[in-house]
Structure formats: C-alpha cells, structure tokens
Protein backbone atom coordinates (compact mmCIF):
# COMPACT_ATOMS: atom_id res chain seq x y z
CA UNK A 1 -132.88 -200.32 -224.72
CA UNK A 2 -134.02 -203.45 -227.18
CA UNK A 3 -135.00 -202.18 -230.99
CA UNK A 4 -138.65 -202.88 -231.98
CA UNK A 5 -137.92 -205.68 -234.49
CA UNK A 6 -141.02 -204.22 -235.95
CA UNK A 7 -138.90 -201.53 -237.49
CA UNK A 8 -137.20 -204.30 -239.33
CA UNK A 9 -137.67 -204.76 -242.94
CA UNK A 10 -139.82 -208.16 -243.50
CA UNK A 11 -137.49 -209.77 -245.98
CA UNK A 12 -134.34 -209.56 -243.97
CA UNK A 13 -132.56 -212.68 -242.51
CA UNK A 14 -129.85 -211.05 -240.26
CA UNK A 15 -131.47 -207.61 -238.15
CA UNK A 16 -127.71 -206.49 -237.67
CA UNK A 17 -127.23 -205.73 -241.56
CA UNK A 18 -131.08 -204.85 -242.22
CA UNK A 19 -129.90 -201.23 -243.38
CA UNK A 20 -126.63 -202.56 -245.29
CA UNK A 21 -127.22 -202.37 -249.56
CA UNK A 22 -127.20 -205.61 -251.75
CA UNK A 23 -123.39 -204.36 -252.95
CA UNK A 24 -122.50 -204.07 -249.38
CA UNK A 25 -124.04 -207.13 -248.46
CA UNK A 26 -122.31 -208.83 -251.27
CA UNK A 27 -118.66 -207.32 -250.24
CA UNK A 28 -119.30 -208.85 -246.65
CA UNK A 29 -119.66 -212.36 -247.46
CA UNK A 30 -123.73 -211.90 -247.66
CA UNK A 31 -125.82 -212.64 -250.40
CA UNK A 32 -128.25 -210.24 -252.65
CA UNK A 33 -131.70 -210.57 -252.68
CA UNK A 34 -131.62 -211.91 -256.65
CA UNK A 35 -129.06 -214.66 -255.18
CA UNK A 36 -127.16 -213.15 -258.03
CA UNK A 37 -122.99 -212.14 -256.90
CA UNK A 38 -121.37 -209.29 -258.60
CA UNK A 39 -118.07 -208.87 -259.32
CA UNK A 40 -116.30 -207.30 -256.20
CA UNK A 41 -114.28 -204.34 -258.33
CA UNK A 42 -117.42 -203.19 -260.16
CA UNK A 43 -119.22 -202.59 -256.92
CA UNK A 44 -116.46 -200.61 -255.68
CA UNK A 45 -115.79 -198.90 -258.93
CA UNK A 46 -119.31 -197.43 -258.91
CA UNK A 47 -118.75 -196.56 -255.25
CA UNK A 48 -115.65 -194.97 -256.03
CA UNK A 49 -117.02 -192.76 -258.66
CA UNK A 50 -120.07 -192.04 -257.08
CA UNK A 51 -117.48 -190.43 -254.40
CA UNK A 52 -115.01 -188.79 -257.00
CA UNK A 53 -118.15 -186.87 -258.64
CA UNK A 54 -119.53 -185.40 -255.35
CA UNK A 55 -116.23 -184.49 -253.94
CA UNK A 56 -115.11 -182.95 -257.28
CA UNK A 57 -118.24 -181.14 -257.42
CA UNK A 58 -118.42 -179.76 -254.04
CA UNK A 59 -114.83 -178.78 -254.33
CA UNK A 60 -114.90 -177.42 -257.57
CA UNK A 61 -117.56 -175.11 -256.09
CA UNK A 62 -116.21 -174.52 -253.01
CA UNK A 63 -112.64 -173.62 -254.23
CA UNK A 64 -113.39 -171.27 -256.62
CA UNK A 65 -116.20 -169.53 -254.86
CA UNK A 66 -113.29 -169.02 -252.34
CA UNK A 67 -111.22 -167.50 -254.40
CA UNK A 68 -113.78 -165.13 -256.06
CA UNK A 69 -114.14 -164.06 -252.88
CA UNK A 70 -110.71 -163.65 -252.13
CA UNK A 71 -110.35 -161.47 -255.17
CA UNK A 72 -113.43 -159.43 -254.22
CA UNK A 73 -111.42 -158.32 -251.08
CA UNK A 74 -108.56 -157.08 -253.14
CA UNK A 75 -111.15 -155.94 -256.23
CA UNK A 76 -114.23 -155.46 -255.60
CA UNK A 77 -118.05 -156.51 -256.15
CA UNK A 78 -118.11 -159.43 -253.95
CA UNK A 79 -121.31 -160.85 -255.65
CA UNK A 80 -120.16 -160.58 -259.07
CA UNK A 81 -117.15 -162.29 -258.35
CA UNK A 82 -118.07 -164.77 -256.57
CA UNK A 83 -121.07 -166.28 -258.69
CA UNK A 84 -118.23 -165.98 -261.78
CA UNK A 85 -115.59 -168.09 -259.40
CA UNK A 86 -118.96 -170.32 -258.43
CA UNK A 87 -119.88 -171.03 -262.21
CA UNK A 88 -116.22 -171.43 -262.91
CA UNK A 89 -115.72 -173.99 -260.28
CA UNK A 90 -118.90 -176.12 -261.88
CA UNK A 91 -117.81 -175.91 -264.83
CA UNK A 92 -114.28 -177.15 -264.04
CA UNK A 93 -115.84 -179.78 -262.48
CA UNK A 94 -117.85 -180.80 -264.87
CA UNK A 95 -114.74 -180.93 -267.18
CA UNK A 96 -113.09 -183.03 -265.23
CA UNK A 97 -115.08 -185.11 -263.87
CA UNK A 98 -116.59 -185.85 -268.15
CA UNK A 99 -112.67 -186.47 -269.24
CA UNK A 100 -112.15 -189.17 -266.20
CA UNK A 101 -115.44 -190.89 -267.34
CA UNK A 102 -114.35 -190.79 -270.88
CA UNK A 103 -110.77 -192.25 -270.13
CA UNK A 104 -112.36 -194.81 -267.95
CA UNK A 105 -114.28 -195.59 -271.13
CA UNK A 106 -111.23 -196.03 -273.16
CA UNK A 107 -109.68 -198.53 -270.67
CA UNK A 108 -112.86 -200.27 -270.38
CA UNK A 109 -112.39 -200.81 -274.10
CA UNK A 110 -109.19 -201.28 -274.73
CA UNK A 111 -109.00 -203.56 -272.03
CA UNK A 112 -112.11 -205.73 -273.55
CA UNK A 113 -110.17 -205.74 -276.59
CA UNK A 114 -107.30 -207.11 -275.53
CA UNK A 115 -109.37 -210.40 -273.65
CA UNK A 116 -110.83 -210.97 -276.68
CA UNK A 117 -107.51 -211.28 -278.80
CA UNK A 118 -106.38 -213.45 -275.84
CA UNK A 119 -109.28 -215.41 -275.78
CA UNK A 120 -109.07 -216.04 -279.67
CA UNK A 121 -105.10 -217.47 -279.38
C-alpha cells in the first residue's frame, strides 16, 4: 500500500526521514533545517539525560510504591503505606536525579576551565 505523500511535511527533502528530529537528522549524516551542525556529544548528552530523568523517575516511583506495598502485607494499611513509599520514591528521585545535574555542572566547569588555561599557554 503506497503512503499519501500528502501526509508529508512540505519542507522535507527525503520522505523516508520526514518524522526523524533536526538532532537525529544531524547524527545521520543529514542536515538541520538552520543549516546549522551541532556538536555530536551534546545532542546525545541531552538525549541521554532526557532518558536518565524519566527512567529515574518512573523507577523511583515504581520501586518504592512496591515496597510500601510489600510492607503493607506484613503491616498493614495498604494505602497509607503505599502513598508514603510513592512520595518517598519521588523524592529520591528528585535527589538524585538534582545531584547528577549538579555534578554534571561541575565538570562542565571545571572542564571549561581547564581549555581556557590551555588555550592561554
């Protein structure tokens, strides 16, 4: 069955990678719309931390509501204890994922630092 090309956005060139992002684009050999390349590990930094804060989340959540709920079995008031693991879990991930943003920070830094007492020798 042939695709209405109609479905197609106007401005793209190649109908295979129509639904592909400029990064994505970029990281294939394409070009971006601003004709503008980024720098290949920033794009996947940003995808890489887009993916570390969902997953953290979700587990954060996940696991603790778990285990709330495991301890209900064994104490009691199910609800109670698992909103508590639930909140715990967010909170954890939060935490977390705050103190890997902040050390990425601090590398970021130190790490600009250090190019520009290279650059000045």
């Amino acid at each position: 069955m042939k695709r209405p090309e109609s479905l197609l956005p106007a401005r793209s060139t190649n109908p295979s990678r129509w639904y592909r992002s400029s990064a994505q684009q970029e990281r294939a050999g394409g070009s971006s719309e601003s004709g503008q390349r980024s720098s290949l590990p920033q794009g996947r930094r940003m995808d890489d931390a887009a993916w570390v804060i969902s997953s953290r989340l979700i587990a954060g959540i996940v696991l603790y509501t778990g285990i709330g709920w495991l301890l209900s079995l064994w104490l009691g008031h199910r609800e109670l204890l698992m909103a508590v693991g639930a909140l715990f879990g967010l909170g954890l991930s939060y935490y977390l994922i705050f103190t890997g943003l902040a050390r990425e920070e601090r590398q970021r830094l130190a790490a600009q630092a250090t190019s520009k007492t290279a650059g000045r020798n």
